[in-house]
ModelCIF file with pLDDT and N, C-alpha, C, O atoms, coordinates in Angstrom:
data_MODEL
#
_entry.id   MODEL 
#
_entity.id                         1 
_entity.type                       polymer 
_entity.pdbx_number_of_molecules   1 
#
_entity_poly.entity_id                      1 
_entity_poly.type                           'polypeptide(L)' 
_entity_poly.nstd_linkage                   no 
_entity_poly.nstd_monomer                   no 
_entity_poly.pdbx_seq_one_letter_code       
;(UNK)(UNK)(UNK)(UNK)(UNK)(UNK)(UNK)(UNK)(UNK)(UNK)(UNK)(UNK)(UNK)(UNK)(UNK)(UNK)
(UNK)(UNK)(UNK)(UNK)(UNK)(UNK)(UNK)(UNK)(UNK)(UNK)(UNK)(UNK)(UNK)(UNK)(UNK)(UNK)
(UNK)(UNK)(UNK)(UNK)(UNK)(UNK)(UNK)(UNK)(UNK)(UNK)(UNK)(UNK)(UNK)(UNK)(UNK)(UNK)
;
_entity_poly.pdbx_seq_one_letter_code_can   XXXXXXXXXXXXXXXXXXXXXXXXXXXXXXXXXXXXXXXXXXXXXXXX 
_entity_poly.pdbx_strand_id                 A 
#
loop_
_entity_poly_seq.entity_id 
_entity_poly_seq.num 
_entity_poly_seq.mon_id 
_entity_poly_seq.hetero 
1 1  UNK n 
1 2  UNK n 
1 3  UNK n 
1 4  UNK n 
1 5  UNK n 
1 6  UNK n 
1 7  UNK n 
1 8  UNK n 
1 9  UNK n 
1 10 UNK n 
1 11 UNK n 
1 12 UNK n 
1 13 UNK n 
1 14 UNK n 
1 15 UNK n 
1 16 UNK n 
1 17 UNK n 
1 18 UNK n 
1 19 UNK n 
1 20 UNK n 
1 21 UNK n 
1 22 UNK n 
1 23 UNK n 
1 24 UNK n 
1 25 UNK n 
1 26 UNK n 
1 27 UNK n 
1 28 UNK n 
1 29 UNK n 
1 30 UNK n 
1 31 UNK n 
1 32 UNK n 
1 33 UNK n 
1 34 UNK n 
1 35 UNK n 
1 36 UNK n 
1 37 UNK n 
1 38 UNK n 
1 39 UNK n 
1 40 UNK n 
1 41 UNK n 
1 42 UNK n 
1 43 UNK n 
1 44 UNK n 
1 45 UNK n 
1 46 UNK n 
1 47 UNK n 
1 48 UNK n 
#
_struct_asym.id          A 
_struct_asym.entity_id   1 
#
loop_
_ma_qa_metric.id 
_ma_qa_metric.mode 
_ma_qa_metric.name 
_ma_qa_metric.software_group_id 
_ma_qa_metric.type 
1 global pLDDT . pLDDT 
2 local  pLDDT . pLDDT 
#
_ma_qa_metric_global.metric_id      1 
_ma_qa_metric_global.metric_value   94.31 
_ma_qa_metric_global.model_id       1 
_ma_qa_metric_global.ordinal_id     1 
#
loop_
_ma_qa_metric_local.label_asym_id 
_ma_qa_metric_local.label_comp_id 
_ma_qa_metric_local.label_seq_id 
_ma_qa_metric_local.metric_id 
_ma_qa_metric_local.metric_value 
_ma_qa_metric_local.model_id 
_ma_qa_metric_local.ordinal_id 
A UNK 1  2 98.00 1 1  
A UNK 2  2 98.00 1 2  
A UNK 3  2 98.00 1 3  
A UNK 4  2 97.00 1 4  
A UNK 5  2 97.00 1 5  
A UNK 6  2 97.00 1 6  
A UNK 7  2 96.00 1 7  
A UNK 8  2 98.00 1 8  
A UNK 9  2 98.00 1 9  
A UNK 10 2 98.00 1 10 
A UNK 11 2 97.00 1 11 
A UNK 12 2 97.00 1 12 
A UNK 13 2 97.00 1 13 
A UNK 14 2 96.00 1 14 
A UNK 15 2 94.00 1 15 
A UNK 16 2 95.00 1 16 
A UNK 17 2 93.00 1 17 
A UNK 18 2 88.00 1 18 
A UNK 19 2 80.00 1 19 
A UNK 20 2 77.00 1 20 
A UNK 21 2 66.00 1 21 
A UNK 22 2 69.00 1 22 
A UNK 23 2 77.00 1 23 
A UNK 24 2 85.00 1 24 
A UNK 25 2 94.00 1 25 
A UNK 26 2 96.00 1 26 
A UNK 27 2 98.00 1 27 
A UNK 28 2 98.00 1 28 
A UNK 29 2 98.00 1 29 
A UNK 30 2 98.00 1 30 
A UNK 31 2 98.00 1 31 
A UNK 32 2 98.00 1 32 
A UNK 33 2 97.00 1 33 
A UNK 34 2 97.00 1 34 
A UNK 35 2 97.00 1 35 
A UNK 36 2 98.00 1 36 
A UNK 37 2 98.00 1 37 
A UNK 38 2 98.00 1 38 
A UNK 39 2 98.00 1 39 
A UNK 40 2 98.00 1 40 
A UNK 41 2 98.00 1 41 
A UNK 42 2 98.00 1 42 
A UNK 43 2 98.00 1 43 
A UNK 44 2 96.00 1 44 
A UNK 45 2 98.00 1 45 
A UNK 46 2 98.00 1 46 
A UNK 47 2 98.00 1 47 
A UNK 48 2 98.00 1 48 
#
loop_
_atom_site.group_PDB 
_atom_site.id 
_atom_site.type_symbol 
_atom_site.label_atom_id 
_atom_site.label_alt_id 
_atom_site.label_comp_id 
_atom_site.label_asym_id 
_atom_site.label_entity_id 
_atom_site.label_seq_id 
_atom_site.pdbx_PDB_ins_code 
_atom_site.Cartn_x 
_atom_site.Cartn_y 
_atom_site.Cartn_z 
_atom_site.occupancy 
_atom_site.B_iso_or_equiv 
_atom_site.pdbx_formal_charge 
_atom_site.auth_seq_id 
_atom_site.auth_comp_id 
_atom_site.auth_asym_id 
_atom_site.auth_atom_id 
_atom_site.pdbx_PDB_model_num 
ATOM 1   N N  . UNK A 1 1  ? 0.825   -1.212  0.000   1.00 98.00 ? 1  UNK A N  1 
ATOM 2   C CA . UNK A 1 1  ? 0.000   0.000   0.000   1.00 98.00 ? 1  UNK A CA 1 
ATOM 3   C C  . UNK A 1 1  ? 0.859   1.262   0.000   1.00 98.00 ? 1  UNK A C  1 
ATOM 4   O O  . UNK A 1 1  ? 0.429   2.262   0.576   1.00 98.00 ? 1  UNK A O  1 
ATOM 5   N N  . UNK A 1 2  ? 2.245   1.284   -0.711  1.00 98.00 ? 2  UNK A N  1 
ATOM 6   C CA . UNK A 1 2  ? 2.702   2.650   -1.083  1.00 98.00 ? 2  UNK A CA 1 
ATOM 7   C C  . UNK A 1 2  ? 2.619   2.679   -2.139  1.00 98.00 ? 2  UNK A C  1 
ATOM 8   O O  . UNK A 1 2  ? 2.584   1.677   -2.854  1.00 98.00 ? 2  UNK A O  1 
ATOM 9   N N  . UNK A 1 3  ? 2.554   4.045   -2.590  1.00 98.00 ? 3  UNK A N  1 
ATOM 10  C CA . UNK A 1 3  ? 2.470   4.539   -4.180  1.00 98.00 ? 3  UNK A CA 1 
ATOM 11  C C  . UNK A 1 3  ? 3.882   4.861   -4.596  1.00 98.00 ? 3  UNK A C  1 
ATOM 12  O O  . UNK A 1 3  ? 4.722   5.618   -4.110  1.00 98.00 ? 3  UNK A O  1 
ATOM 13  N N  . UNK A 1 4  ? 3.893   3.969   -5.760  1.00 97.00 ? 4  UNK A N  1 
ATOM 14  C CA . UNK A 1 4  ? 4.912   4.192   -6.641  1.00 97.00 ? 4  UNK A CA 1 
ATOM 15  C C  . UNK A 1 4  ? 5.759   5.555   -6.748  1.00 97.00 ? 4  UNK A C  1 
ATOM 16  O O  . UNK A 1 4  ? 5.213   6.560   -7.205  1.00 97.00 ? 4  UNK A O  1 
ATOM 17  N N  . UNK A 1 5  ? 7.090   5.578   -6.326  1.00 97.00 ? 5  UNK A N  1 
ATOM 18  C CA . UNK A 1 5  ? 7.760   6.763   -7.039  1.00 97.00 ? 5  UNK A CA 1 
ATOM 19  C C  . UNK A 1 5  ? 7.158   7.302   -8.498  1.00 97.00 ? 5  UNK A C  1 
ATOM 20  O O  . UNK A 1 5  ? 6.862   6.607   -9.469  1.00 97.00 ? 5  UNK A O  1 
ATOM 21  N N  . UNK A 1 6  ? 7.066   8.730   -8.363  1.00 97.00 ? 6  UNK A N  1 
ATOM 22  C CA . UNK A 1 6  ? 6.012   9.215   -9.912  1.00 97.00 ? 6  UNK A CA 1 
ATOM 23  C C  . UNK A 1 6  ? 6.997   9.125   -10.969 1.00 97.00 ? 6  UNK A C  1 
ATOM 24  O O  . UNK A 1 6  ? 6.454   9.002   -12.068 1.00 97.00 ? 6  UNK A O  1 
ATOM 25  N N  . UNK A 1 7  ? 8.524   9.150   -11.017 1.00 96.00 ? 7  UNK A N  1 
ATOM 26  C CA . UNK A 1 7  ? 9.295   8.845   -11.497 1.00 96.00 ? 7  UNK A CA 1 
ATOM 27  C C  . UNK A 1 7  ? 9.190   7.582   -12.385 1.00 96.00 ? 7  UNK A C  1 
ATOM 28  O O  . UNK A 1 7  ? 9.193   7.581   -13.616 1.00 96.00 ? 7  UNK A O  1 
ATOM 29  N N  . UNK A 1 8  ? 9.085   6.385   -11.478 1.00 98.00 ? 8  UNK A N  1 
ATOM 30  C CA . UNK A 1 8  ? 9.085   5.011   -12.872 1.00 98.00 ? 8  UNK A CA 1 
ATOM 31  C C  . UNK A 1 8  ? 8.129   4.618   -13.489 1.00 98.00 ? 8  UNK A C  1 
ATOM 32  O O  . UNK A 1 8  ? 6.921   4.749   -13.293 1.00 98.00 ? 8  UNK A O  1 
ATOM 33  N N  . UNK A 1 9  ? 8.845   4.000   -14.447 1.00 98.00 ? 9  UNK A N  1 
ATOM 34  C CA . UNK A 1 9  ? 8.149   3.518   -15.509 1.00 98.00 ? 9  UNK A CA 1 
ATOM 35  C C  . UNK A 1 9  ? 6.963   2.555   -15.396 1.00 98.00 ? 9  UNK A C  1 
ATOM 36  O O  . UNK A 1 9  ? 5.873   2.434   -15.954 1.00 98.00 ? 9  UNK A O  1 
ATOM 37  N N  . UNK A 1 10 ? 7.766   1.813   -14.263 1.00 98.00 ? 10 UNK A N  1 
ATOM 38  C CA . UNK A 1 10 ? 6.750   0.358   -13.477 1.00 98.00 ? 10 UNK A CA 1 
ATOM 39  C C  . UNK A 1 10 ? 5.116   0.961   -13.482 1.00 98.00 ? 10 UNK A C  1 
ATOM 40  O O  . UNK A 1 10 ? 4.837   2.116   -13.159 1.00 98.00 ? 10 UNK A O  1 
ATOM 41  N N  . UNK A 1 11 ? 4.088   -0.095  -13.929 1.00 97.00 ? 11 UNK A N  1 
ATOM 42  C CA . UNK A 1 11 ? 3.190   -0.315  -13.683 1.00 97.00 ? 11 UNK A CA 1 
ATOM 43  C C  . UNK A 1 11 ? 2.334   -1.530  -12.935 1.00 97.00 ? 11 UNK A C  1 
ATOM 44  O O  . UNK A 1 11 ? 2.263   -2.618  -13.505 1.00 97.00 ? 11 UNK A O  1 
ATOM 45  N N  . UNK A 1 12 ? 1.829   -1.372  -11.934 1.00 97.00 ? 12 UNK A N  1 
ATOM 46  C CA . UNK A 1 12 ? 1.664   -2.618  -11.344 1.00 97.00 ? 12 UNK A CA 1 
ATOM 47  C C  . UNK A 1 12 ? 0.601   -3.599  -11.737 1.00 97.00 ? 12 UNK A C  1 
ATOM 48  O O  . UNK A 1 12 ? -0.336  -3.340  -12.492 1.00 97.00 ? 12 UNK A O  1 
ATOM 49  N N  . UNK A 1 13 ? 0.817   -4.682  -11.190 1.00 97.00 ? 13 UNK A N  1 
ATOM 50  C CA . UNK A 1 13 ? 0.122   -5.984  -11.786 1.00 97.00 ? 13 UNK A CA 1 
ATOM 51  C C  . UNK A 1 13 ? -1.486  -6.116  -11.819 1.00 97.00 ? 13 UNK A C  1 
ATOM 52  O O  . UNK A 1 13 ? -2.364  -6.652  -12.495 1.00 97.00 ? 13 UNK A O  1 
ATOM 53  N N  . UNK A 1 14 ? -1.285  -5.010  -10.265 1.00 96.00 ? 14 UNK A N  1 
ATOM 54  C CA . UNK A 1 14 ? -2.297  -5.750  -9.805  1.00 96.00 ? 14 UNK A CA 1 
ATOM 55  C C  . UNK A 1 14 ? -3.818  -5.689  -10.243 1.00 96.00 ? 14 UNK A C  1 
ATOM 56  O O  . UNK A 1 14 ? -4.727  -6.344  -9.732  1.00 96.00 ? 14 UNK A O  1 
ATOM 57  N N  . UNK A 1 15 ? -3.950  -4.600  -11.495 1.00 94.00 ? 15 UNK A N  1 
ATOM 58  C CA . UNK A 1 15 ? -5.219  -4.348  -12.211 1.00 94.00 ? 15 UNK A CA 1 
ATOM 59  C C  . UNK A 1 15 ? -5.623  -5.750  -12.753 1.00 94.00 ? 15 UNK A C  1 
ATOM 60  O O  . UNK A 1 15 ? -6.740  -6.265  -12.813 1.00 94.00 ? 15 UNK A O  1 
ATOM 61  N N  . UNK A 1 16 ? -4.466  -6.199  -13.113 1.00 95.00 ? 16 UNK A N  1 
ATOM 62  C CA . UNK A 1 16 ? -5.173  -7.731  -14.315 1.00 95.00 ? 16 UNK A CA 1 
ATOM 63  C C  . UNK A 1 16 ? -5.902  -8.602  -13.234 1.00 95.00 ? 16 UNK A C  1 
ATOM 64  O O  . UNK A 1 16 ? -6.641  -9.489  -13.662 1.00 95.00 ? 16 UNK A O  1 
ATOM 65  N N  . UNK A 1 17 ? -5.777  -8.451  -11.927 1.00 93.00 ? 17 UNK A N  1 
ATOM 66  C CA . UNK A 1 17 ? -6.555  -9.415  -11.493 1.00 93.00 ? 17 UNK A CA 1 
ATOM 67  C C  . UNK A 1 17 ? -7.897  -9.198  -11.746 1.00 93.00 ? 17 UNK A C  1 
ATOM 68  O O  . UNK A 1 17 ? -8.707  -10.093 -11.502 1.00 93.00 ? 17 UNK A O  1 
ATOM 69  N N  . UNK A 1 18 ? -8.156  -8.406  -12.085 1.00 88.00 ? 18 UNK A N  1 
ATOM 70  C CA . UNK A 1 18 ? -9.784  -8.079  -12.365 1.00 88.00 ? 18 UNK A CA 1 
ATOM 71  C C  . UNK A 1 18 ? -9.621  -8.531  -14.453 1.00 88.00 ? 18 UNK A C  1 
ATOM 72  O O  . UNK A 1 18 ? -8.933  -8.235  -15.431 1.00 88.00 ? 18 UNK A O  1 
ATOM 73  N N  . UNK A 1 19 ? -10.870 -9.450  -14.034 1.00 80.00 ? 19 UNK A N  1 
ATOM 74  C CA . UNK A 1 19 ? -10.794 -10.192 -15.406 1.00 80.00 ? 19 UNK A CA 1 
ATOM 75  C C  . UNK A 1 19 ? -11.264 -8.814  -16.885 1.00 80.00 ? 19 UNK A C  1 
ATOM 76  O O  . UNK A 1 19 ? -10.945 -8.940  -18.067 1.00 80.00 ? 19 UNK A O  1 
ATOM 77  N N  . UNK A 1 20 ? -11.876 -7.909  -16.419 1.00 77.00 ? 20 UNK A N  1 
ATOM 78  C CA . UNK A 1 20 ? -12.456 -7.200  -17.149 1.00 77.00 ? 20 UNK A CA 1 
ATOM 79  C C  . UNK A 1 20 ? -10.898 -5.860  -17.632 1.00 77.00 ? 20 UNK A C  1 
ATOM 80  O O  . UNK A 1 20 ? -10.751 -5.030  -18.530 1.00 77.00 ? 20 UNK A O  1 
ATOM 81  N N  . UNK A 1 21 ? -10.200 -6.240  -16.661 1.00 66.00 ? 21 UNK A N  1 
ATOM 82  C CA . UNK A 1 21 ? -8.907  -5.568  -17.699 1.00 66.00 ? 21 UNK A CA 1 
ATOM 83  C C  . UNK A 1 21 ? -7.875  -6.257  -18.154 1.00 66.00 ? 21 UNK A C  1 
ATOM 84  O O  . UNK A 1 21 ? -7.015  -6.777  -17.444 1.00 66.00 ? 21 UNK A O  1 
ATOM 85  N N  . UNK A 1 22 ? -7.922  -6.281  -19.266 1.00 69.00 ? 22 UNK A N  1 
ATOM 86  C CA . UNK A 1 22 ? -7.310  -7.097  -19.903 1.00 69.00 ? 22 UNK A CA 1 
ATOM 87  C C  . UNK A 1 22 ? -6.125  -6.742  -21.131 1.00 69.00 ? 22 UNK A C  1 
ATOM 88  O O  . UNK A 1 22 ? -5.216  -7.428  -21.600 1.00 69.00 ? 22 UNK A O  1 
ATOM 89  N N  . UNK A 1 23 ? -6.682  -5.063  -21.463 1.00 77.00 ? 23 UNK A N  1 
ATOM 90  C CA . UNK A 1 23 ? -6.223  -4.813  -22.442 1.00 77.00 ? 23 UNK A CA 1 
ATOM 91  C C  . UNK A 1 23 ? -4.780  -4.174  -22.405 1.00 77.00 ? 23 UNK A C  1 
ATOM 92  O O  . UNK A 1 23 ? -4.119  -4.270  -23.439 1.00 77.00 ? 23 UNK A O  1 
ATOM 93  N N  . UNK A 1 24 ? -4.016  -3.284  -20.901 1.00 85.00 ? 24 UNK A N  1 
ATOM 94  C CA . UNK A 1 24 ? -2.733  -3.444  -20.570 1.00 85.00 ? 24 UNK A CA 1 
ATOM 95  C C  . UNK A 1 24 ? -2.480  -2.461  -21.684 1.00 85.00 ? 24 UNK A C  1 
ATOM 96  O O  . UNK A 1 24 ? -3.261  -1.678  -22.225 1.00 85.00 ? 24 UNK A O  1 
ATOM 97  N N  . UNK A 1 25 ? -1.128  -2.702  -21.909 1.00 94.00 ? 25 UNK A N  1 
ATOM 98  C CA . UNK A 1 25 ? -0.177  -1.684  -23.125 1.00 94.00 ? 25 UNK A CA 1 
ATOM 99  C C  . UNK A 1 25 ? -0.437  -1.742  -24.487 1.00 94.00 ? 25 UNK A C  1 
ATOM 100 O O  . UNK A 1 25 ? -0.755  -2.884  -24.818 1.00 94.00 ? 25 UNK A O  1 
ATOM 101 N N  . UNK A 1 26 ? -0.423  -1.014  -25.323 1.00 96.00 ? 26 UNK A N  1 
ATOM 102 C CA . UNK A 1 26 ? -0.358  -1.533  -26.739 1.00 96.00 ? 26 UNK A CA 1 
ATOM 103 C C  . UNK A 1 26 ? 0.795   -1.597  -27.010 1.00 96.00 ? 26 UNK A C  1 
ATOM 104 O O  . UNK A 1 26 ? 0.890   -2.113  -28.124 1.00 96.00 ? 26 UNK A O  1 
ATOM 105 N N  . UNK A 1 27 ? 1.977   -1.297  -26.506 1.00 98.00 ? 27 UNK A N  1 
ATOM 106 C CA . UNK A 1 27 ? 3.037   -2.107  -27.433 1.00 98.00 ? 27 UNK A CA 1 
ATOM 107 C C  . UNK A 1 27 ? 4.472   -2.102  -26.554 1.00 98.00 ? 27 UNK A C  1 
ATOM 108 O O  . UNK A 1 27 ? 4.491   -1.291  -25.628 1.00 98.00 ? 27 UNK A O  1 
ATOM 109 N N  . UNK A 1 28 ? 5.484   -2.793  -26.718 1.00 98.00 ? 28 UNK A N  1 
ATOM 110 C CA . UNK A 1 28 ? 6.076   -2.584  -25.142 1.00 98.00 ? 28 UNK A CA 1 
ATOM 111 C C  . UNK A 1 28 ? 7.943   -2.061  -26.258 1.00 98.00 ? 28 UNK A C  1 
ATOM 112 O O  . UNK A 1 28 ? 8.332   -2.471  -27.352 1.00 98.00 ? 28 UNK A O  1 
ATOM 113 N N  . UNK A 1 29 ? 8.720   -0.839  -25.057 1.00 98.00 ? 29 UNK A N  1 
ATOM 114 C CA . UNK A 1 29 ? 9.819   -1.386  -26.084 1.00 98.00 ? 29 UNK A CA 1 
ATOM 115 C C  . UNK A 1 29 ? 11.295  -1.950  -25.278 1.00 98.00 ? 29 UNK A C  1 
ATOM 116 O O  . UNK A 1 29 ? 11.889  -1.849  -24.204 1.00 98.00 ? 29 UNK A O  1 
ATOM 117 N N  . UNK A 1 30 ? 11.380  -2.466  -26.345 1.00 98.00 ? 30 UNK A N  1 
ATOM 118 C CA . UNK A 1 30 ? 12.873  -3.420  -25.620 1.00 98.00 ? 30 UNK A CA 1 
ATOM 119 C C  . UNK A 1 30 ? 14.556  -3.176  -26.188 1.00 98.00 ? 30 UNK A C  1 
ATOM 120 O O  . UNK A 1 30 ? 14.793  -2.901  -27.365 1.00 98.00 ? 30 UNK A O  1 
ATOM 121 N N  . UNK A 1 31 ? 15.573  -3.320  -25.201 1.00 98.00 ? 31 UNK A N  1 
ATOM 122 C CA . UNK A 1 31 ? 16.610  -2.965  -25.994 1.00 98.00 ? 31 UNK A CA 1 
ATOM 123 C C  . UNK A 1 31 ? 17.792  -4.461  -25.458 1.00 98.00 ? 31 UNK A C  1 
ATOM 124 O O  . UNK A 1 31 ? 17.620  -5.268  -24.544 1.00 98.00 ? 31 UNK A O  1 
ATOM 125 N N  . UNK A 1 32 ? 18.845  -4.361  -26.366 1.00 98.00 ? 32 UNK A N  1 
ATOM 126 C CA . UNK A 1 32 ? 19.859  -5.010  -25.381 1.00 98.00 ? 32 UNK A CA 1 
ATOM 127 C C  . UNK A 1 32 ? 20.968  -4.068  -26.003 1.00 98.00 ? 32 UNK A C  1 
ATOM 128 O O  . UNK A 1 32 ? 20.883  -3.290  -26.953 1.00 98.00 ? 32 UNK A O  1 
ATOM 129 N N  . UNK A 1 33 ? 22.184  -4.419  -25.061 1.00 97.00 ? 33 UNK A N  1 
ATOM 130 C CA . UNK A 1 33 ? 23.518  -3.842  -25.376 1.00 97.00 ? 33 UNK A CA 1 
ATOM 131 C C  . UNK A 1 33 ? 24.914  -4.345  -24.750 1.00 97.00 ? 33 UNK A C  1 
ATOM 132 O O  . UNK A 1 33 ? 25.744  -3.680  -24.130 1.00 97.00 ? 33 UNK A O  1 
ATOM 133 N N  . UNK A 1 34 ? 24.934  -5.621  -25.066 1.00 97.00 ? 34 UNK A N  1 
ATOM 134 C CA . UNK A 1 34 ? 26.017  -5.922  -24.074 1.00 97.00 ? 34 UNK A CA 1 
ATOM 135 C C  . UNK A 1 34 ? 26.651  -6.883  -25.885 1.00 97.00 ? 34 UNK A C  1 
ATOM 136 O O  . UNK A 1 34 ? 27.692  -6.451  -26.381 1.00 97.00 ? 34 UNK A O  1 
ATOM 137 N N  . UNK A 1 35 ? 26.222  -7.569  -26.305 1.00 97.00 ? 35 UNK A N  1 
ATOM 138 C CA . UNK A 1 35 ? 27.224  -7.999  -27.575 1.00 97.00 ? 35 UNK A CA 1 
ATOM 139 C C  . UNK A 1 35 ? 26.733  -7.211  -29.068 1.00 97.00 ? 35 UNK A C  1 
ATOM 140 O O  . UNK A 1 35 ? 27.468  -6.942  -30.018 1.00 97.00 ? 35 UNK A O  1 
ATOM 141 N N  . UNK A 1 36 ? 25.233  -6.938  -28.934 1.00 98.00 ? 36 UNK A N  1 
ATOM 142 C CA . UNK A 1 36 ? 25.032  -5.964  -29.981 1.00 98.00 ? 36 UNK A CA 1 
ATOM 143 C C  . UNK A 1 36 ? 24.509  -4.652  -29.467 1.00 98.00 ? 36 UNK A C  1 
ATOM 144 O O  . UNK A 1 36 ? 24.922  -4.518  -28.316 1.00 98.00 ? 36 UNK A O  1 
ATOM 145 N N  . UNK A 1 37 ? 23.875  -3.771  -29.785 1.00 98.00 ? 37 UNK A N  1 
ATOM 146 C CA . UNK A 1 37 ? 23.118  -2.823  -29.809 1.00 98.00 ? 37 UNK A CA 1 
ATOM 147 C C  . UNK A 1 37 ? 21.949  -2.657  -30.693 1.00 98.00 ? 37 UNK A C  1 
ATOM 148 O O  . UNK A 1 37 ? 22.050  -2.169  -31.819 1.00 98.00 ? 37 UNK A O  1 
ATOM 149 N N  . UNK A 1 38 ? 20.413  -3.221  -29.983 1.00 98.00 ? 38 UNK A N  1 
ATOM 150 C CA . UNK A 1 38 ? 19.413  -3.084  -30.541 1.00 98.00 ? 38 UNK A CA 1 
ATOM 151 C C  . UNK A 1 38 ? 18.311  -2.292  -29.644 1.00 98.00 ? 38 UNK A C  1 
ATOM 152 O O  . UNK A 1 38 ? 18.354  -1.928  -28.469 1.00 98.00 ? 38 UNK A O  1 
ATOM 153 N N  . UNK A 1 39 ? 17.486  -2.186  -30.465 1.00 98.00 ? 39 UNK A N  1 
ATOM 154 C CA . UNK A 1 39 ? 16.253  -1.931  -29.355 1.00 98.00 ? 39 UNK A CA 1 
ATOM 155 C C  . UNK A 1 39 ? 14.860  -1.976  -30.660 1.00 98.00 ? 39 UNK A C  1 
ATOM 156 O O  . UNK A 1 39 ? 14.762  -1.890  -31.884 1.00 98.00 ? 39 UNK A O  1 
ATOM 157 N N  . UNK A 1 40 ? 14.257  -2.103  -29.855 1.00 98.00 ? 40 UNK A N  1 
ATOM 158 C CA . UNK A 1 40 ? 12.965  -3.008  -30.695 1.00 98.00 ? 40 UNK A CA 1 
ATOM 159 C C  . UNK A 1 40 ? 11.710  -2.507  -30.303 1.00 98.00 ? 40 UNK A C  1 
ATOM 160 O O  . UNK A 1 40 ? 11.691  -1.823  -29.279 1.00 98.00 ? 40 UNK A O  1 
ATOM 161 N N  . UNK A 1 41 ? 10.443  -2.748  -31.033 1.00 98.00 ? 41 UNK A N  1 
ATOM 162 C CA . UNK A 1 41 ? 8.969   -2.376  -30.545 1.00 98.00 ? 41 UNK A CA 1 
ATOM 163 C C  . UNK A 1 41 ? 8.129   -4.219  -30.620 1.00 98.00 ? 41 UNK A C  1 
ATOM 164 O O  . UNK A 1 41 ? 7.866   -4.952  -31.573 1.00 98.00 ? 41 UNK A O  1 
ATOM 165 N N  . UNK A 1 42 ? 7.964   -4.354  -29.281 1.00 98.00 ? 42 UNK A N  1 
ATOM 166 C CA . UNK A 1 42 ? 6.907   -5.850  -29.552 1.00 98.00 ? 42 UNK A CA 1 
ATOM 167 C C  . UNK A 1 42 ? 5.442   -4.943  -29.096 1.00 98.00 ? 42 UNK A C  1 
ATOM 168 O O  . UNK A 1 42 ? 5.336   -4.039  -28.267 1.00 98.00 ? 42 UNK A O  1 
ATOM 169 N N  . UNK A 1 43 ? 4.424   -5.554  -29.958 1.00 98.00 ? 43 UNK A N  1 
ATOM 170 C CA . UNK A 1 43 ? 2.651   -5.649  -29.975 1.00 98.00 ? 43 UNK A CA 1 
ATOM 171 C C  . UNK A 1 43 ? 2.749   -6.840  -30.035 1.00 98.00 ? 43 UNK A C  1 
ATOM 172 O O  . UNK A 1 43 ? 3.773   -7.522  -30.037 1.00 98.00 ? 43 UNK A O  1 
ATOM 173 N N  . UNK A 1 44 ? 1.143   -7.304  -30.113 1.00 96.00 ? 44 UNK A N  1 
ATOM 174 C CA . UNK A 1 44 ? 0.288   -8.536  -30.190 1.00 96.00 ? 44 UNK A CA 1 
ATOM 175 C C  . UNK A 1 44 ? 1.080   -9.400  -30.984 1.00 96.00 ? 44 UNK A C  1 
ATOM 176 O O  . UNK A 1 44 ? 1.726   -10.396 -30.657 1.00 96.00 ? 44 UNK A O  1 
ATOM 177 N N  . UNK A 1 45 ? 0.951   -8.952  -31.884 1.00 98.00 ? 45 UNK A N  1 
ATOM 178 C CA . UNK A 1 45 ? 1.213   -9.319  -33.530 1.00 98.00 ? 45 UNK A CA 1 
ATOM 179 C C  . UNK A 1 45 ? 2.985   -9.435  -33.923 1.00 98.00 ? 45 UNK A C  1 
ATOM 180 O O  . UNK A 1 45 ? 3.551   -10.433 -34.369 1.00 98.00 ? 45 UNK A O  1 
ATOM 181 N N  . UNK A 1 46 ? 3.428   -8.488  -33.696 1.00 98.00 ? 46 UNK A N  1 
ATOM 182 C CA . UNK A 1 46 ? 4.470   -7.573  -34.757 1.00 98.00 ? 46 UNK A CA 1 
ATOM 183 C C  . UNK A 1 46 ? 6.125   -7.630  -33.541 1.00 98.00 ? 46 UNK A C  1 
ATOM 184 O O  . UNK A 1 46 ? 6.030   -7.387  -32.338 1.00 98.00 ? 46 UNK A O  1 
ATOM 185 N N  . UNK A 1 47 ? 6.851   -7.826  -33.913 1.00 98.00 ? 47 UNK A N  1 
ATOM 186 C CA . UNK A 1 47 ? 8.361   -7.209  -33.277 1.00 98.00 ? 47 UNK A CA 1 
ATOM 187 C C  . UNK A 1 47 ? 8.643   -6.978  -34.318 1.00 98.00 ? 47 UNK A C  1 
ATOM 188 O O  . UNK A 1 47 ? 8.542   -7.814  -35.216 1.00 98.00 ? 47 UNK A O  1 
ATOM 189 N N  . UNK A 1 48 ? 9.134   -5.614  -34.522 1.00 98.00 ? 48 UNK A N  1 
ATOM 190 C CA . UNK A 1 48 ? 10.271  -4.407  -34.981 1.00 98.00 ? 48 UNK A CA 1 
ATOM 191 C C  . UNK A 1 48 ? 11.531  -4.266  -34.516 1.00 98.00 ? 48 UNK A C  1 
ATOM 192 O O  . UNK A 1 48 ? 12.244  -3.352  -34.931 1.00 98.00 ? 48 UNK A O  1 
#
């Protein structure tokens, strides 16, 4: 029962327990950088 620093990014879990939300992010993004340098967009469907 503390509220998140307004700072991060984090969103918490705990909405999905309610079955009626379901729908969350539309698209999330990802990177790495330790042997290459990428960063990417994943949706449903699609990685970029």
């Amino acid at each position: 029962q503390i509220a998140k620093p307004i700072e991060w990014d984090s969103e918490s879990l705990w909405p999905y327990t309610d079955e009626k939300n379901v729908m969350g992010r539309s698209h999330l993004v990802i990177g790495h950088g330790l042997y290459t340098a990428q960063r990417g967009v994943v949706t449903d469907r699609w990685k970029f």
